[in-house]
C-alpha atoms as a PDB file:
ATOM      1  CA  UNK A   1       8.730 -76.174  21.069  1.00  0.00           C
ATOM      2  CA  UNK A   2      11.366 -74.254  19.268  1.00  0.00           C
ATOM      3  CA  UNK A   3      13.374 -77.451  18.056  1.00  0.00           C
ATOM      4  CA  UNK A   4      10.485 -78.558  16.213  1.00  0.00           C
ATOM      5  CA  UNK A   5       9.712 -74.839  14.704  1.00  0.00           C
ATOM      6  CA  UNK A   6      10.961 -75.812  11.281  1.00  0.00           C
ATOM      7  CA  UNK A   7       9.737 -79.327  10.802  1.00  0.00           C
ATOM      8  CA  UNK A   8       6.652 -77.506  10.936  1.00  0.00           C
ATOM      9  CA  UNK A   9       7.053 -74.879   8.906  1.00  0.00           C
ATOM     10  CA  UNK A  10       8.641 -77.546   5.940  1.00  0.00           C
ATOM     11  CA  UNK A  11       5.273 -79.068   6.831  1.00  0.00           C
ATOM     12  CA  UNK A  12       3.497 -76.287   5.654  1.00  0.00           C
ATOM     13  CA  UNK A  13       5.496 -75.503   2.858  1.00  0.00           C
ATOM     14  CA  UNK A  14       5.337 -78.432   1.818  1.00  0.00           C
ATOM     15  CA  UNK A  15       1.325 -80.034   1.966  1.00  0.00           C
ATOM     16  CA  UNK A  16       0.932 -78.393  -1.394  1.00  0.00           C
ATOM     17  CA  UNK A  17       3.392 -79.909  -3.050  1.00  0.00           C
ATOM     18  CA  UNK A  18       3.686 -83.491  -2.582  1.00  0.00           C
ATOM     19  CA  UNK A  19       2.901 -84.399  -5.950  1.00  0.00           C
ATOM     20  CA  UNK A  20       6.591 -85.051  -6.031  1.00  0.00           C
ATOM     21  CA  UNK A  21       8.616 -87.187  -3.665  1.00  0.00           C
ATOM     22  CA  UNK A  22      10.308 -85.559  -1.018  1.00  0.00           C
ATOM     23  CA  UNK A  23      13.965 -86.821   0.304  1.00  0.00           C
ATOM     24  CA  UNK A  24      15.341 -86.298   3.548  1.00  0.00           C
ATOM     25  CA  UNK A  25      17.171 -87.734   6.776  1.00  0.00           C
ATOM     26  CA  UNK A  26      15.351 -89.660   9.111  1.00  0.00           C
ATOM     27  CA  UNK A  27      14.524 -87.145  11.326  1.00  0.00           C
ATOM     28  CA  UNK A  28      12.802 -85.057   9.190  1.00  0.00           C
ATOM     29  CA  UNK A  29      11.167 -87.525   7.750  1.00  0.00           C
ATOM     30  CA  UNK A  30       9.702 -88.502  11.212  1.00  0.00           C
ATOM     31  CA  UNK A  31       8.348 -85.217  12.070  1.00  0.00           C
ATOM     32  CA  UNK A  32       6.782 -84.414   8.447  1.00  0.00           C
ATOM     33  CA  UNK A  33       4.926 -87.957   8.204  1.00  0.00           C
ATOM     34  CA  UNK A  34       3.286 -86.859  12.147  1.00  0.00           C
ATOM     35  CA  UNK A  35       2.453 -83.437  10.580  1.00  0.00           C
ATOM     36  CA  UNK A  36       0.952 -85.187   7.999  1.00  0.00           C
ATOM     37  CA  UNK A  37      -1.468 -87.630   9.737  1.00  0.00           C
ATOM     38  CA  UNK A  38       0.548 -90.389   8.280  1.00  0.00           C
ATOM     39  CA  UNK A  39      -1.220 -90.222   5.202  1.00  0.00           C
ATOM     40  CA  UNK A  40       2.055 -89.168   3.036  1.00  0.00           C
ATOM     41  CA  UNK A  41       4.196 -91.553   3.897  1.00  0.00           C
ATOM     42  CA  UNK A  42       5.206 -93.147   1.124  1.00  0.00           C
ATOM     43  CA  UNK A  43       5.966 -89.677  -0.729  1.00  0.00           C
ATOM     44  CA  UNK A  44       8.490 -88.686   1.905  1.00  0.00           C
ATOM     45  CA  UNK A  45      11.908 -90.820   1.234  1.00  0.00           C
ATOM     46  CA  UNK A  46      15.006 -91.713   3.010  1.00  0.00           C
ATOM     47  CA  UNK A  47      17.721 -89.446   1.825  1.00  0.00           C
ATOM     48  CA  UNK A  48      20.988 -92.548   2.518  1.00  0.00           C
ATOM     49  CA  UNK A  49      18.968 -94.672   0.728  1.00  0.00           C
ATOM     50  CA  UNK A  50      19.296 -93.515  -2.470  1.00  0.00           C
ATOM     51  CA  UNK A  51      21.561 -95.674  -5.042  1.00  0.00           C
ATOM     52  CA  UNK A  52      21.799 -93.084  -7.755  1.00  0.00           C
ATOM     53  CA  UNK A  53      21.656 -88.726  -7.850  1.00  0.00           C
ATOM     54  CA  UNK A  54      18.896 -88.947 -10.828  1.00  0.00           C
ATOM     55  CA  UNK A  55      16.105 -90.950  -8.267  1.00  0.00           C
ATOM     56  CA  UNK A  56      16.275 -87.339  -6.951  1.00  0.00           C
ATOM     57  CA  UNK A  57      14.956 -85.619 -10.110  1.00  0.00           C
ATOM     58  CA  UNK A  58      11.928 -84.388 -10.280  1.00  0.00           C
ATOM     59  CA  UNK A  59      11.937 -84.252  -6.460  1.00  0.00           C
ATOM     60  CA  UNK A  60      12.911 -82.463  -3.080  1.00  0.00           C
ATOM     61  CA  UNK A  61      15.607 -82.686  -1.069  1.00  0.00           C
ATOM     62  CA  UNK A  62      15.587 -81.303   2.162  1.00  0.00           C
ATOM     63  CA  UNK A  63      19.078 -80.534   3.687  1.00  0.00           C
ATOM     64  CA  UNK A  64      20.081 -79.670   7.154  1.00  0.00           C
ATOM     65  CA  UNK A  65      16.529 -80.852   8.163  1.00  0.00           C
ATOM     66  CA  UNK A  66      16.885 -81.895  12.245  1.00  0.00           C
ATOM     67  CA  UNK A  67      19.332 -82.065  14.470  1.00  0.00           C
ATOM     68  CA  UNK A  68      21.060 -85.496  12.954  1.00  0.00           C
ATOM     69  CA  UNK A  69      23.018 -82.882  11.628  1.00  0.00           C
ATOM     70  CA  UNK A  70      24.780 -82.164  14.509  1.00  0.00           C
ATOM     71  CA  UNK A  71      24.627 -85.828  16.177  1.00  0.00           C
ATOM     72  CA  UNK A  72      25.941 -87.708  13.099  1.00  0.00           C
ATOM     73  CA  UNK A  73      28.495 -84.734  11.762  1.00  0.00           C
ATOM     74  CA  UNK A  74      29.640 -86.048   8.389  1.00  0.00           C
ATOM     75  CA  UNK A  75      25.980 -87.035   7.211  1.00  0.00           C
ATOM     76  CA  UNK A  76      25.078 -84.373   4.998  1.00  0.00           C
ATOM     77  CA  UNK A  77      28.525 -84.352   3.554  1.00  0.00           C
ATOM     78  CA  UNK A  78      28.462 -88.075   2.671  1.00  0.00           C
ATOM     79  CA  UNK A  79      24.881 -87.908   0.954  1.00  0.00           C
ATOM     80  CA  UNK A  80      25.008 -83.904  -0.192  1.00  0.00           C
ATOM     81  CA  UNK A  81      28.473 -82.968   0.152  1.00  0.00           C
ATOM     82  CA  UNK A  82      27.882 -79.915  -2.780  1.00  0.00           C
ATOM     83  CA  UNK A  83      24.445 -79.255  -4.073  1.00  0.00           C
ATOM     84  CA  UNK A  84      24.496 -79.694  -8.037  1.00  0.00           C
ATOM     85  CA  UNK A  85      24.110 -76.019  -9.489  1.00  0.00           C
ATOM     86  CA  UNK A  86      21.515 -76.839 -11.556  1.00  0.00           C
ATOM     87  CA  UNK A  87      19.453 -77.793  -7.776  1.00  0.00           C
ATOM     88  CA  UNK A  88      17.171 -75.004  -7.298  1.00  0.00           C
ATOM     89  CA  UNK A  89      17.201 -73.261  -4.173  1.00  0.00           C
ATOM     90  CA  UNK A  90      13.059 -73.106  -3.020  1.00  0.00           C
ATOM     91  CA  UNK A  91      12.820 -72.313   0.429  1.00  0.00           C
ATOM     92  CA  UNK A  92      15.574 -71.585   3.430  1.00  0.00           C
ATOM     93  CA  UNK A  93      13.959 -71.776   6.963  1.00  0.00           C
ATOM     94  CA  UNK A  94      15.503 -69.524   9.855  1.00  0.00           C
ATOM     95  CA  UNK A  95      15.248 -69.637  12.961  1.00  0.00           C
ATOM     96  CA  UNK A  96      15.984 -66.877  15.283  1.00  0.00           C
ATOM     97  CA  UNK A  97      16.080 -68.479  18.575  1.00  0.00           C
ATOM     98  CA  UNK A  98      19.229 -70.225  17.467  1.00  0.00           C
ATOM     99  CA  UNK A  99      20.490 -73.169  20.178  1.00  0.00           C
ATOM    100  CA  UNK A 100      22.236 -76.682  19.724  1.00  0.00           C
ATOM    101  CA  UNK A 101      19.533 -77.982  17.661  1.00  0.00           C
ATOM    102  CA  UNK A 102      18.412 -75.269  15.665  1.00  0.00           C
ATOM    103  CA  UNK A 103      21.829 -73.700  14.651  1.00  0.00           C
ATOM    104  CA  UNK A 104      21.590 -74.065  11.081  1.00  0.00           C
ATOM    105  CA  UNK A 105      18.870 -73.467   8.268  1.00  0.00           C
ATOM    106  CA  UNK A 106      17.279 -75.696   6.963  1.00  0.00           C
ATOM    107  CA  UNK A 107      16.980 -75.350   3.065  1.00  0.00           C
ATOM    108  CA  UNK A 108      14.603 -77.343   0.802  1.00  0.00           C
ATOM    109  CA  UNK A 109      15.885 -77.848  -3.101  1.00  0.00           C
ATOM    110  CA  UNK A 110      14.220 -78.857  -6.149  1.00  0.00           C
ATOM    111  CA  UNK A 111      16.110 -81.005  -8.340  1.00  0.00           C
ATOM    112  CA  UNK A 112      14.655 -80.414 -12.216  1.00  0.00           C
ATOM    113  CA  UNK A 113      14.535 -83.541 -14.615  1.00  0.00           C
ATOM    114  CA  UNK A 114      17.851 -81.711 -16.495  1.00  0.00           C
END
């Protein structure tokens, strides 16, 4: 119940504002297209399958989403090693029951056109 405590609350966060594509690991992406009814699919993207930064602008990113974080250490530093400064910080989820899988906050970023 508690691992899933902030794919749901990205969920809600987020149902308002899918009028711009939303990138994140597999995982994540998992859990928000259930919360969705699959009916958002195809505005939720794979993060690692990106082939260039600017396919992220005008778009979220959603880093440290689920716990591939800690099973494939090394993930978020391939993809988002640094967030660019010009990223804007929207919305950090906490979770006060911290365990294995919820031991980090997830953070959700907006990446402007420039």
């Amino acid at each position: 119940k508690e691992s899933t405590k902030d794919t749901k609350d990205m969920h809600l966060f987020l149902k308002d504002k899918l009028d711009k594509p939303v990138y994140a690991d597999t995982g994540t992406i998992a859990h928000l297209i259930f919360y969705f009814g699959f009916e958002r699919d195809d505005e939720i993207r794979v993060l690692t399958k990106y082939t260039s930064i600017d396919e992220f602008k005008g778009s979220y990113v959603i880093v440290n989403g689920t716990r591939g974080v800690i099973e494939n250490p090394g993930f978020e530093a391939r993809y988002l090693s640094q967030p660019s400064e010009n990223w804007k910080l929207v919305k950090t989820f906490s979770n006060a029951n911290k365990f294995i899988y919820a031991s980090f906050d997830p953070k959700i970023y907006y990446i402007p056109y420039d």
